[in-house]
PDB file of N, CA and C in Angstrom:
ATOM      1  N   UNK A   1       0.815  -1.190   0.000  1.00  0.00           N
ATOM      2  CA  UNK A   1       0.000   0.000   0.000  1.00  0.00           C
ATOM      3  C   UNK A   1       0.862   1.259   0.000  1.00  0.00           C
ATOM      4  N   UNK A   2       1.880   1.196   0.125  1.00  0.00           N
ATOM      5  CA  UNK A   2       2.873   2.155   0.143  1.00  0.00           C
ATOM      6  C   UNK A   2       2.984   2.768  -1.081  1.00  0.00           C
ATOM      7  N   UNK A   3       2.868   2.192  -2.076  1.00  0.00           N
ATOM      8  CA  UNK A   3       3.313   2.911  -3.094  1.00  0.00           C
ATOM      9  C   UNK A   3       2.234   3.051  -4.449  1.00  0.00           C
ATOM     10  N   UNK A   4       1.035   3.165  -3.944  1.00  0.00           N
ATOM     11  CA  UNK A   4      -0.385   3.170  -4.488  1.00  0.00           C
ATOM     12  C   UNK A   4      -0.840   4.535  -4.833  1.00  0.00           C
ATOM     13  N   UNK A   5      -1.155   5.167  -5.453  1.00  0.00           N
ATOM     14  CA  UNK A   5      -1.685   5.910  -5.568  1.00  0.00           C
ATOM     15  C   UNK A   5      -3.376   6.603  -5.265  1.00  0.00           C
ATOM     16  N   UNK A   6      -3.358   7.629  -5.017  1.00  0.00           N
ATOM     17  CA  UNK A   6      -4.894   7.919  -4.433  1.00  0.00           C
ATOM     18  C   UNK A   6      -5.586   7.202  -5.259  1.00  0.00           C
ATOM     19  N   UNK A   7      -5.812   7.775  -6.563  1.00  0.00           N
ATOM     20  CA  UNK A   7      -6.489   7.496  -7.676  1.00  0.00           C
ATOM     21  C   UNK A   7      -6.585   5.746  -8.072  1.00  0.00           C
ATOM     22  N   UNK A   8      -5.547   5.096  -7.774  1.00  0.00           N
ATOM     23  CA  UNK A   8      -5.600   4.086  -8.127  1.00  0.00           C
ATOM     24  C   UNK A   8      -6.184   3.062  -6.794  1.00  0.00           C
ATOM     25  N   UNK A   9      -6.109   3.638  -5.902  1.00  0.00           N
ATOM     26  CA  UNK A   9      -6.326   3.118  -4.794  1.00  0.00           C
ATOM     27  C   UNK A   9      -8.076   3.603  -4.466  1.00  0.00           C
ATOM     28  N   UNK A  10      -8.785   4.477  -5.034  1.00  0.00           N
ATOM     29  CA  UNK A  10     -10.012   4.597  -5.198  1.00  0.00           C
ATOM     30  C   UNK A  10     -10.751   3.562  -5.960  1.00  0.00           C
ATOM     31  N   UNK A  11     -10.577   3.875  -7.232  1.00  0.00           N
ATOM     32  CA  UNK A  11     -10.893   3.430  -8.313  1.00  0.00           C
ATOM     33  C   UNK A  11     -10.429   1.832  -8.754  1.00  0.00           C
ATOM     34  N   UNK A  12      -9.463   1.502  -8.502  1.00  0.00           N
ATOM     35  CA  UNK A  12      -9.327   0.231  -8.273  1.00  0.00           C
ATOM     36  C   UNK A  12      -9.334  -0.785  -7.079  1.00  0.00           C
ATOM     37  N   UNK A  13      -9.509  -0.431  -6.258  1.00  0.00           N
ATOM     38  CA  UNK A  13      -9.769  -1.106  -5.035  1.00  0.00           C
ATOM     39  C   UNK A  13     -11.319  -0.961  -3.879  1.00  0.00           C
ATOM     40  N   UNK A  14     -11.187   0.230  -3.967  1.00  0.00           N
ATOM     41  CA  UNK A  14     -12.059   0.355  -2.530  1.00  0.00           C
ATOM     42  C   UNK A  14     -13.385   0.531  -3.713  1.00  0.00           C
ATOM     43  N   UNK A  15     -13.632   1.582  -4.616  1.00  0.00           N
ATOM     44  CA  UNK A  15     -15.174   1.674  -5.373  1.00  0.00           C
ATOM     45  C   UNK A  15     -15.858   0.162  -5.703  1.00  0.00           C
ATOM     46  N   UNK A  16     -14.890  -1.035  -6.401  1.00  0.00           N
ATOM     47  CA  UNK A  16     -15.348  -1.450  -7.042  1.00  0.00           C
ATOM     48  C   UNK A  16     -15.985  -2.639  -5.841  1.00  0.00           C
ATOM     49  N   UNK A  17     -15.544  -2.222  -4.272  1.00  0.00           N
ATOM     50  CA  UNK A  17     -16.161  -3.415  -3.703  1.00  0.00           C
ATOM     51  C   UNK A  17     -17.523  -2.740  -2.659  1.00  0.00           C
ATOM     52  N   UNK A  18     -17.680  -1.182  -2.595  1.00  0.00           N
ATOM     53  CA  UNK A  18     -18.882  -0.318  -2.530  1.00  0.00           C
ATOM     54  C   UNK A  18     -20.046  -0.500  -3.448  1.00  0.00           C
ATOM     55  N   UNK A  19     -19.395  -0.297  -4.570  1.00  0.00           N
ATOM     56  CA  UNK A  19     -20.480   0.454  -5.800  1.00  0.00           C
ATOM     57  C   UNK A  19     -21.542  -0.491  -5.567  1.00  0.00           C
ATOM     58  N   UNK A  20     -21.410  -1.896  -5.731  1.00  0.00           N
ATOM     59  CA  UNK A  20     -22.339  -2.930  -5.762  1.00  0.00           C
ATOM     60  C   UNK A  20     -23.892  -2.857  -4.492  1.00  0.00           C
ATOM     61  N   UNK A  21     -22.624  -2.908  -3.247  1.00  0.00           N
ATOM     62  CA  UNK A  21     -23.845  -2.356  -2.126  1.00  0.00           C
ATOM     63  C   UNK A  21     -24.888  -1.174  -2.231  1.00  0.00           C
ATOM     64  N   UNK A  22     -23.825   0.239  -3.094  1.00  0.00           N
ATOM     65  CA  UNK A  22     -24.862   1.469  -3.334  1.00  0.00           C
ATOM     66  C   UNK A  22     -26.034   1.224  -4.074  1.00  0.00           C
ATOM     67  N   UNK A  23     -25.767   0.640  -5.339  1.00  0.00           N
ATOM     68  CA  UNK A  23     -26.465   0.329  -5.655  1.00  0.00           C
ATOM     69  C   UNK A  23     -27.687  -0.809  -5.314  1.00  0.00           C
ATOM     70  N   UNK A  24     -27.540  -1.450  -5.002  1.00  0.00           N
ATOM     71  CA  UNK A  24     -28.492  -2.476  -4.153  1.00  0.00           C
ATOM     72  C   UNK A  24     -29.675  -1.498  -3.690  1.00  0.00           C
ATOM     73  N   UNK A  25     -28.546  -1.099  -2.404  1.00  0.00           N
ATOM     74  CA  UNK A  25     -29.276   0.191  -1.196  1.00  0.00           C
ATOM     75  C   UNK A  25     -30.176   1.028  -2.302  1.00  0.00           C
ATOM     76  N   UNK A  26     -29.737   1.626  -2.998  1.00  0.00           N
ATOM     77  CA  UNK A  26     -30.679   2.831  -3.982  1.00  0.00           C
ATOM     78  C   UNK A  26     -32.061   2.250  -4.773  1.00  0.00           C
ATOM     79  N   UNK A  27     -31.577   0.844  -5.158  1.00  0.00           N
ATOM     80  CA  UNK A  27     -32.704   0.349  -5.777  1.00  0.00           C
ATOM     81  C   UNK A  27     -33.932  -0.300  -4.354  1.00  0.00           C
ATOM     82  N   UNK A  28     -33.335  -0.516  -3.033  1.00  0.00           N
ATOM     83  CA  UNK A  28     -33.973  -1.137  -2.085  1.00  0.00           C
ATOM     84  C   UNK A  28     -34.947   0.041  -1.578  1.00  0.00           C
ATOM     85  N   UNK A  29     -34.088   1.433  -1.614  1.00  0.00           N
ATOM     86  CA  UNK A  29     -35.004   2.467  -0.899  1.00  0.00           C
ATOM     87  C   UNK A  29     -35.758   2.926  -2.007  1.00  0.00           C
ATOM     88  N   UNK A  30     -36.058   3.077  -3.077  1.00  0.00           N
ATOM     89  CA  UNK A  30     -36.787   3.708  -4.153  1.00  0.00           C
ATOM     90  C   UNK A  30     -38.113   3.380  -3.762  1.00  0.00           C
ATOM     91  N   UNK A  31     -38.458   1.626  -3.404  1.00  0.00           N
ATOM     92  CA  UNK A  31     -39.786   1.649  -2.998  1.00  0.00           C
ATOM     93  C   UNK A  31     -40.362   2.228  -1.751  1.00  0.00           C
ATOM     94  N   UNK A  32     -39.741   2.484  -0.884  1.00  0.00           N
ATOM     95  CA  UNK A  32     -40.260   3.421   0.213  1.00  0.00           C
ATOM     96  C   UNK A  32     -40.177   4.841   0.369  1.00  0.00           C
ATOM     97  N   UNK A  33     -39.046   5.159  -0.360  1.00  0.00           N
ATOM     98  CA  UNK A  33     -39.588   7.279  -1.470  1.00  0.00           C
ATOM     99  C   UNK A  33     -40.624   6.899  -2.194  1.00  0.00           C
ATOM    100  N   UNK A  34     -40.880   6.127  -2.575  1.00  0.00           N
ATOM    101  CA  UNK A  34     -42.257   5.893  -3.390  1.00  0.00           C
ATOM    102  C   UNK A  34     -43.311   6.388  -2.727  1.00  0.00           C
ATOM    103  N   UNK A  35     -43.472   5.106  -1.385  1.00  0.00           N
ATOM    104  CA  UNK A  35     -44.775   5.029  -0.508  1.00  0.00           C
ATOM    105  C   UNK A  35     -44.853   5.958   0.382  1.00  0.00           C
ATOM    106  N   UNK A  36     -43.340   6.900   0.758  1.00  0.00           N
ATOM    107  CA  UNK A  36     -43.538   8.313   1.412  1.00  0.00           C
ATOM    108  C   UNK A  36     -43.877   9.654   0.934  1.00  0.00           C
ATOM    109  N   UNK A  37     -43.649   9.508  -0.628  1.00  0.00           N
ATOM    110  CA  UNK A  37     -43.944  10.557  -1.231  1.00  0.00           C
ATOM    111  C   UNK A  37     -45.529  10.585  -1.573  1.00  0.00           C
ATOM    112  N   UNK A  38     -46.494   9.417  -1.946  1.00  0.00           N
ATOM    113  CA  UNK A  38     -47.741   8.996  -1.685  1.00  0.00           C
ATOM    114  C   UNK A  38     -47.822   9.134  -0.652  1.00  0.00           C
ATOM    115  N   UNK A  39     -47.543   8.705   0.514  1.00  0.00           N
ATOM    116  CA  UNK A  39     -48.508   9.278   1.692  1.00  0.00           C
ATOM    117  C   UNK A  39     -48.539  10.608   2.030  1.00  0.00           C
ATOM    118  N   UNK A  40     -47.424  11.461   1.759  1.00  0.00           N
ATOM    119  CA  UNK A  40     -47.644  13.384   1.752  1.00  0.00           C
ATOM    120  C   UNK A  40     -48.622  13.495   1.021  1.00  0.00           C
ATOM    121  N   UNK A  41     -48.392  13.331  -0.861  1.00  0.00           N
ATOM    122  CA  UNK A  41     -49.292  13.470  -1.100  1.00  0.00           C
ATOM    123  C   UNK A  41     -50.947  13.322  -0.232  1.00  0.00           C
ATOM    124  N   UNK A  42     -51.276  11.970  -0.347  1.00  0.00           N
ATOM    125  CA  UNK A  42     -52.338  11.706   0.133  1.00  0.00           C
ATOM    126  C   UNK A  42     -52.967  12.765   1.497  1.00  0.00           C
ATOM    127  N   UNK A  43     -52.146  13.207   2.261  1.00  0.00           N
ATOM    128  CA  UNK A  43     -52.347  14.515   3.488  1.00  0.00           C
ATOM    129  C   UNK A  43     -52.279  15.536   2.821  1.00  0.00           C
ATOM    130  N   UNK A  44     -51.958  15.553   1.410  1.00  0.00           N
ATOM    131  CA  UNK A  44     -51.839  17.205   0.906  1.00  0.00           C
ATOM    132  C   UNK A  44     -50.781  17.931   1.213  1.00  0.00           C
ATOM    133  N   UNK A  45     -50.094  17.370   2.000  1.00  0.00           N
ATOM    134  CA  UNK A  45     -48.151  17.862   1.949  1.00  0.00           C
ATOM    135  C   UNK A  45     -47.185  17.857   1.015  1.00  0.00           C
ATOM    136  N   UNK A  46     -47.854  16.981  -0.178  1.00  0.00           N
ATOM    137  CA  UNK A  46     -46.751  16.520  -1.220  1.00  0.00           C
ATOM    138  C   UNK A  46     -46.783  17.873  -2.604  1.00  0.00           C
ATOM    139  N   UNK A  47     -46.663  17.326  -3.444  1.00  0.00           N
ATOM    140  CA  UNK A  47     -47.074  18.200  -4.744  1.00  0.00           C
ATOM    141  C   UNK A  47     -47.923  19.210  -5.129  1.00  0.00           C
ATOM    142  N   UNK A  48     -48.136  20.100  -5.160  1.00  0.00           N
ATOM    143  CA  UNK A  48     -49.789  21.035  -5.693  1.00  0.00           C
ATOM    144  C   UNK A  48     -50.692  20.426  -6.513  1.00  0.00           C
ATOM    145  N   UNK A  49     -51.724  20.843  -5.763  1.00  0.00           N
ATOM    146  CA  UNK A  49     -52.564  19.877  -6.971  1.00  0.00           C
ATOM    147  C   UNK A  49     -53.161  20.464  -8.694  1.00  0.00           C
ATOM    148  N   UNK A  50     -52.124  21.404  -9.288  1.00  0.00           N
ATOM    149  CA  UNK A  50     -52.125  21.277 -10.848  1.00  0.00           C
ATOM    150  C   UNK A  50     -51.407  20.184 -10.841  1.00  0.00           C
ATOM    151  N   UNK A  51     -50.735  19.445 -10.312  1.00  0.00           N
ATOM    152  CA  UNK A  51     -49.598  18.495 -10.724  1.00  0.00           C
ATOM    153  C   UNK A  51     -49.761  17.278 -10.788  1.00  0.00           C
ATOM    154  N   UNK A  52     -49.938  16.110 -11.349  1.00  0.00           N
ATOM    155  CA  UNK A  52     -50.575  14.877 -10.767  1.00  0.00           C
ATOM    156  C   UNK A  52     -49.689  14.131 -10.122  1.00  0.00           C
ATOM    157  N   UNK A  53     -50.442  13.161  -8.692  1.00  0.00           N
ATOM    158  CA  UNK A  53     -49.733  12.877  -8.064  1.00  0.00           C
ATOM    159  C   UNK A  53     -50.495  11.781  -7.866  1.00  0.00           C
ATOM    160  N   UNK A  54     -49.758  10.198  -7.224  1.00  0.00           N
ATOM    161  CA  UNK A  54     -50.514   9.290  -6.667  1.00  0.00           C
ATOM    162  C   UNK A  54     -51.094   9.473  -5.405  1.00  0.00           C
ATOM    163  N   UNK A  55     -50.518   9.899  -4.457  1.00  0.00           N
ATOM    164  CA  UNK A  55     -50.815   9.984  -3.470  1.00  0.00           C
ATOM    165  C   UNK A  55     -52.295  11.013  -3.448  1.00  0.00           C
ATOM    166  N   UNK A  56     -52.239  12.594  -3.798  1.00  0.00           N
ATOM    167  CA  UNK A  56     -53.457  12.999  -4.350  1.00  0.00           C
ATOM    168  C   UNK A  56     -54.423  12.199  -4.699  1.00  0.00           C
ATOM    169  N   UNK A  57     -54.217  11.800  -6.167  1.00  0.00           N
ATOM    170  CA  UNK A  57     -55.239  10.951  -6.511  1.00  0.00           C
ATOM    171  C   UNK A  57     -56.093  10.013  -5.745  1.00  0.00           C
ATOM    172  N   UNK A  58     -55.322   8.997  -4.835  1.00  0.00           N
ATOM    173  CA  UNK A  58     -56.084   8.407  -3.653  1.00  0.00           C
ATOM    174  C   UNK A  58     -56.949   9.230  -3.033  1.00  0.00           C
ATOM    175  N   UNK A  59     -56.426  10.271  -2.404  1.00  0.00           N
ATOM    176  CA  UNK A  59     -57.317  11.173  -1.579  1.00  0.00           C
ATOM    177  C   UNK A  59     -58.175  11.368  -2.578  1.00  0.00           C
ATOM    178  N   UNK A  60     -58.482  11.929  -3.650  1.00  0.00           N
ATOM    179  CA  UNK A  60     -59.554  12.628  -4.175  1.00  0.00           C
ATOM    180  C   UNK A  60     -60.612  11.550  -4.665  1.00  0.00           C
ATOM    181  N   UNK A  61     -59.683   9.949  -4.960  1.00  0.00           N
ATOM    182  CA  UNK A  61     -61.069   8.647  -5.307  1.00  0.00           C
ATOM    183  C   UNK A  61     -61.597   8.466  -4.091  1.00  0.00           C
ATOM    184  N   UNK A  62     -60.909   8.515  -2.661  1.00  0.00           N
ATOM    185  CA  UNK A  62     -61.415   8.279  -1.469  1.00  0.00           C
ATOM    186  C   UNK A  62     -62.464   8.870  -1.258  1.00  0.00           C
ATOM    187  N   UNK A  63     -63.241  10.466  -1.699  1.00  0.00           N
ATOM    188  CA  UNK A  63     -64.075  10.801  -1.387  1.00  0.00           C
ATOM    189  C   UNK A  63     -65.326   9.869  -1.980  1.00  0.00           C
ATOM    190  N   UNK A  64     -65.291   9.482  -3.265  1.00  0.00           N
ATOM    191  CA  UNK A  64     -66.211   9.095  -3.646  1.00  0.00           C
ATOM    192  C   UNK A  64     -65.701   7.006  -3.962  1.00  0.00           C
ATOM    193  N   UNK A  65     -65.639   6.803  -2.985  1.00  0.00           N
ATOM    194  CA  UNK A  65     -64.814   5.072  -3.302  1.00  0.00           C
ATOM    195  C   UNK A  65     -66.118   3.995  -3.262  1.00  0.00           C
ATOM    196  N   UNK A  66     -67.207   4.314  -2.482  1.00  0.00           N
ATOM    197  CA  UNK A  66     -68.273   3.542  -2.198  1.00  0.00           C
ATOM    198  C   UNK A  66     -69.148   3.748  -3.445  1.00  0.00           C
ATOM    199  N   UNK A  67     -69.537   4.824  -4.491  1.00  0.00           N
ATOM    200  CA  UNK A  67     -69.844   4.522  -5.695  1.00  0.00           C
ATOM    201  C   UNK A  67     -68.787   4.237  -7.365  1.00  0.00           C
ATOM    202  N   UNK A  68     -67.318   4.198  -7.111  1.00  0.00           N
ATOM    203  CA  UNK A  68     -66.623   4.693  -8.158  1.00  0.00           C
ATOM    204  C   UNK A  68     -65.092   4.152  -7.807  1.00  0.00           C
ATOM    205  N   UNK A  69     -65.375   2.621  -6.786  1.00  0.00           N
ATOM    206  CA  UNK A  69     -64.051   2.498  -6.389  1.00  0.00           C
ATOM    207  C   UNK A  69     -62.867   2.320  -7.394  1.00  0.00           C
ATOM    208  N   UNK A  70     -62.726   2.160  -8.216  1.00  0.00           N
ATOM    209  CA  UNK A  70     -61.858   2.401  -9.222  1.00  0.00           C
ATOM    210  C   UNK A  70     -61.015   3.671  -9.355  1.00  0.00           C
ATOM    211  N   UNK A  71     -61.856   4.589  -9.003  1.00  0.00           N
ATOM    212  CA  UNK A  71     -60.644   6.075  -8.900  1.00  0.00           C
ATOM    213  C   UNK A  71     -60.162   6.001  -8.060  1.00  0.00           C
ATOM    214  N   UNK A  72     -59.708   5.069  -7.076  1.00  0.00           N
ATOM    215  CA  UNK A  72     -58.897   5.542  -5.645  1.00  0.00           C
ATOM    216  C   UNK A  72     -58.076   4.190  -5.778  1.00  0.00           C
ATOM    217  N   UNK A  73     -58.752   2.537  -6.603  1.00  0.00           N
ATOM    218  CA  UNK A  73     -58.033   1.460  -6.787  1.00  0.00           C
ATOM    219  C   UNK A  73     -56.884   1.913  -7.526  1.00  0.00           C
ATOM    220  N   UNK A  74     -57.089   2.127  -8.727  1.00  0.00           N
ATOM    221  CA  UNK A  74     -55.981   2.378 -10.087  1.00  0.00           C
ATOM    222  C   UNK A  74     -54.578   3.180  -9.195  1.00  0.00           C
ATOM    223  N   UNK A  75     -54.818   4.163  -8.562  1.00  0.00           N
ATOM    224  CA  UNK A  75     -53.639   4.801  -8.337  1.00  0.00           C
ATOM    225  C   UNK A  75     -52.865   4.051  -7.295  1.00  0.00           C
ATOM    226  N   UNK A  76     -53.603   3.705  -6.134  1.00  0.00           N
ATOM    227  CA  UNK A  76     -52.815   2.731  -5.252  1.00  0.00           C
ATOM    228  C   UNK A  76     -52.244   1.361  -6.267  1.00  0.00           C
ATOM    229  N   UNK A  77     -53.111   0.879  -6.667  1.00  0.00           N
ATOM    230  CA  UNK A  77     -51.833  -0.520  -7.409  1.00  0.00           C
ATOM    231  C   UNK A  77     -51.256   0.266  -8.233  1.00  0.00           C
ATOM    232  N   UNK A  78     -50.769   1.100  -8.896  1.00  0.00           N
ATOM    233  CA  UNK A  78     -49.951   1.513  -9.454  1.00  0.00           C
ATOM    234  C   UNK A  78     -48.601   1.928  -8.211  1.00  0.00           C
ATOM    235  N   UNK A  79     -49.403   2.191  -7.095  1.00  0.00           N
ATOM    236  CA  UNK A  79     -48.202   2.560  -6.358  1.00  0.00           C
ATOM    237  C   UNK A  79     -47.828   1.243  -5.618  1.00  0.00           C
ATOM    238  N   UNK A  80     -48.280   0.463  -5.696  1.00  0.00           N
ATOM    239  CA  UNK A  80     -48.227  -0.958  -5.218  1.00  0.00           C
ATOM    240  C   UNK A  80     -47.277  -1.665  -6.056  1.00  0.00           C
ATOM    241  N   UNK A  81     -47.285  -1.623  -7.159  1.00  0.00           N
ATOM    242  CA  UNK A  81     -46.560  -2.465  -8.377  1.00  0.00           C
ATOM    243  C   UNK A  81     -45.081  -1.470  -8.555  1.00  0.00           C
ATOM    244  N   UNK A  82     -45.262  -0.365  -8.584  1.00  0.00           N
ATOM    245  CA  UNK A  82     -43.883   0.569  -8.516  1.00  0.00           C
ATOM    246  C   UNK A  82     -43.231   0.293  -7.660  1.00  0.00           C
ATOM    247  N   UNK A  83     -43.863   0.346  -6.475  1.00  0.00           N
ATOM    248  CA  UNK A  83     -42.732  -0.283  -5.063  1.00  0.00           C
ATOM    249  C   UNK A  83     -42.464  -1.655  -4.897  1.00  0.00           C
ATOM    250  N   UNK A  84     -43.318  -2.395  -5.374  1.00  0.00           N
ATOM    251  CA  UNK A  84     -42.684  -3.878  -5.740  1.00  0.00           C
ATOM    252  C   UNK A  84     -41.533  -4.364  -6.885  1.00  0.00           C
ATOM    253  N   UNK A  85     -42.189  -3.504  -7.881  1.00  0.00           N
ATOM    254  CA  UNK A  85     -40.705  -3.590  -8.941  1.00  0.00           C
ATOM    255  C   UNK A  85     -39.446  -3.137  -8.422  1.00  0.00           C
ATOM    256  N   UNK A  86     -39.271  -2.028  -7.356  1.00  0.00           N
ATOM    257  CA  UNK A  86     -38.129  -1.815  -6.989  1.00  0.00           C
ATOM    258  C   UNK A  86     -37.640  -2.449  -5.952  1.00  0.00           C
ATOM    259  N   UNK A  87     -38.847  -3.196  -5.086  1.00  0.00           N
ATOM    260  CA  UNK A  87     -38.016  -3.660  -4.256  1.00  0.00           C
ATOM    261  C   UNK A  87     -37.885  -5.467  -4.766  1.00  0.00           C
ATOM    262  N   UNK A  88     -38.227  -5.717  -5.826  1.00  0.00           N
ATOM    263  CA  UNK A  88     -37.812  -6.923  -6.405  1.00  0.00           C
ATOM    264  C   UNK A  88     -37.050  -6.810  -7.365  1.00  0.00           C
ATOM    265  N   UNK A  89     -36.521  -5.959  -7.941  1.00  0.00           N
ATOM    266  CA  UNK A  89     -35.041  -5.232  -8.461  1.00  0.00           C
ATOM    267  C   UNK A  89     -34.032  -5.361  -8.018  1.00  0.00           C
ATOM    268  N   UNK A  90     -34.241  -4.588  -6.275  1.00  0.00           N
ATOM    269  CA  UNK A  90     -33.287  -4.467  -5.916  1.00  0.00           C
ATOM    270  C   UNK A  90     -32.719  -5.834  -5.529  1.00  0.00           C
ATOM    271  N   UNK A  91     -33.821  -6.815  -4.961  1.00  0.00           N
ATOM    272  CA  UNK A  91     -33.205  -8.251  -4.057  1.00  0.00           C
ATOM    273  C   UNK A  91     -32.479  -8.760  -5.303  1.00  0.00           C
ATOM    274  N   UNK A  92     -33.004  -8.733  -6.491  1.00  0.00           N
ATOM    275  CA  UNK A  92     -32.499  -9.177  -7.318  1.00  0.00           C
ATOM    276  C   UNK A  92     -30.708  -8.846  -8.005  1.00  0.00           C
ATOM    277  N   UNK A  93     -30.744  -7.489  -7.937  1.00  0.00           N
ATOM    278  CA  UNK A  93     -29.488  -6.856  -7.998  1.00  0.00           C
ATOM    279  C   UNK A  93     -28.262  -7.332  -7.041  1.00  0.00           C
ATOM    280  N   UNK A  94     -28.782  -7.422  -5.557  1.00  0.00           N
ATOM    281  CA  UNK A  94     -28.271  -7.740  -4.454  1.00  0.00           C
ATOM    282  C   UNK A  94     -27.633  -9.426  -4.968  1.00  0.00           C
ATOM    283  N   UNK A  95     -28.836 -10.181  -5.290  1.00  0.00           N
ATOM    284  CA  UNK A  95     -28.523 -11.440  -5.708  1.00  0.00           C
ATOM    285  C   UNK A  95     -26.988 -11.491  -6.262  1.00  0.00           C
ATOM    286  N   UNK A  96     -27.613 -10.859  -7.642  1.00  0.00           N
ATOM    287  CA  UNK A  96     -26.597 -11.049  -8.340  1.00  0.00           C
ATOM    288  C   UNK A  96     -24.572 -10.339  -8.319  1.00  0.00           C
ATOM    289  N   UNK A  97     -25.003  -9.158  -7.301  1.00  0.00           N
ATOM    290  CA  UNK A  97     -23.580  -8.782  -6.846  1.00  0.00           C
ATOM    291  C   UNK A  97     -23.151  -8.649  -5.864  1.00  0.00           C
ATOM    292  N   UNK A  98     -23.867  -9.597  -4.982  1.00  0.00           N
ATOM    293  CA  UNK A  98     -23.197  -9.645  -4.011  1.00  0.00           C
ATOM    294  C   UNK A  98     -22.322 -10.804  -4.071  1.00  0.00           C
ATOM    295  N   UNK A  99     -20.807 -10.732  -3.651  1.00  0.00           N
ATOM    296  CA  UNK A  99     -20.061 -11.451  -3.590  1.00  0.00           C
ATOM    297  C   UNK A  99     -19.722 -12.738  -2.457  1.00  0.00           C
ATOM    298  N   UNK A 100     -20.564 -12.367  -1.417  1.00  0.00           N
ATOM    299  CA  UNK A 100     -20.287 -12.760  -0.182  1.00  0.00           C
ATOM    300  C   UNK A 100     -21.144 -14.591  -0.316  1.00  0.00           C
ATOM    301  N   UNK A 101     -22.527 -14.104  -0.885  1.00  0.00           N
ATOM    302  CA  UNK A 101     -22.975 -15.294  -1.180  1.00  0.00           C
ATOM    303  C   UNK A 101     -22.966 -16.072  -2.868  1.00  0.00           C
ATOM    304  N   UNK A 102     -22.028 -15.684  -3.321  1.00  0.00           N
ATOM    305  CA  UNK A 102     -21.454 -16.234  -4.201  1.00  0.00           C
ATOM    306  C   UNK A 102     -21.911 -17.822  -4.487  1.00  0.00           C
ATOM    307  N   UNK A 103     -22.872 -18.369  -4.967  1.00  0.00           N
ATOM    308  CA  UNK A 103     -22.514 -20.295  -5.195  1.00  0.00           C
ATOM    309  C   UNK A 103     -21.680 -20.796  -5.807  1.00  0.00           C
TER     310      UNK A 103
END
């Protein structure tokens, strides 16, 4: 290690046994910025409402769900299936680079 360089000692050593975990981590949390940014929405903390939002949208099918449940279904499984794709992405990503459980 003595005679390594910063640069080489970044970039060839220490990133390439991080990057894998960051990534994992980024694809693992995407589904829960998902379901937090929907639930502001849904309280009216999130986005303005010119803007479309899932979380909104729930709130506004919720008023009327007992004749028209479909406007308040559609946006939740959409936010249901978004946070599942990422968090079955990510296990999947994890699968595949993590080194530790290697077969």
């Amino acid at each position: 290690m003595q005679g390594i360089t910063g640069f080489r000692l970044m970039f060839g050593h220490i990133l390439p046994l991080c990057l894998p975990t960051a990534v994992v981590r980024a694809a693992l949390s995407l589904g829960g910025i998902i379901l937090a940014a929907a639930g502001l929405g849904f309280l009216g903390m999130g986005v303005q409402p010119p803007t479309a939002e899932w979380g909104s949208m729930v709130a506004e099918g919720s008023k009327v769900i007992f004749d028209q449940w479909w406007v308040a279904a559609a946006p939740g499984a959409a936010i249901l299936f978004a946070s599942l794709a990422f968090n079955l992405t990510g296990d999947g990503l994890r699968d595949r680079l993590d080194t530790r459980h290697a077969k």
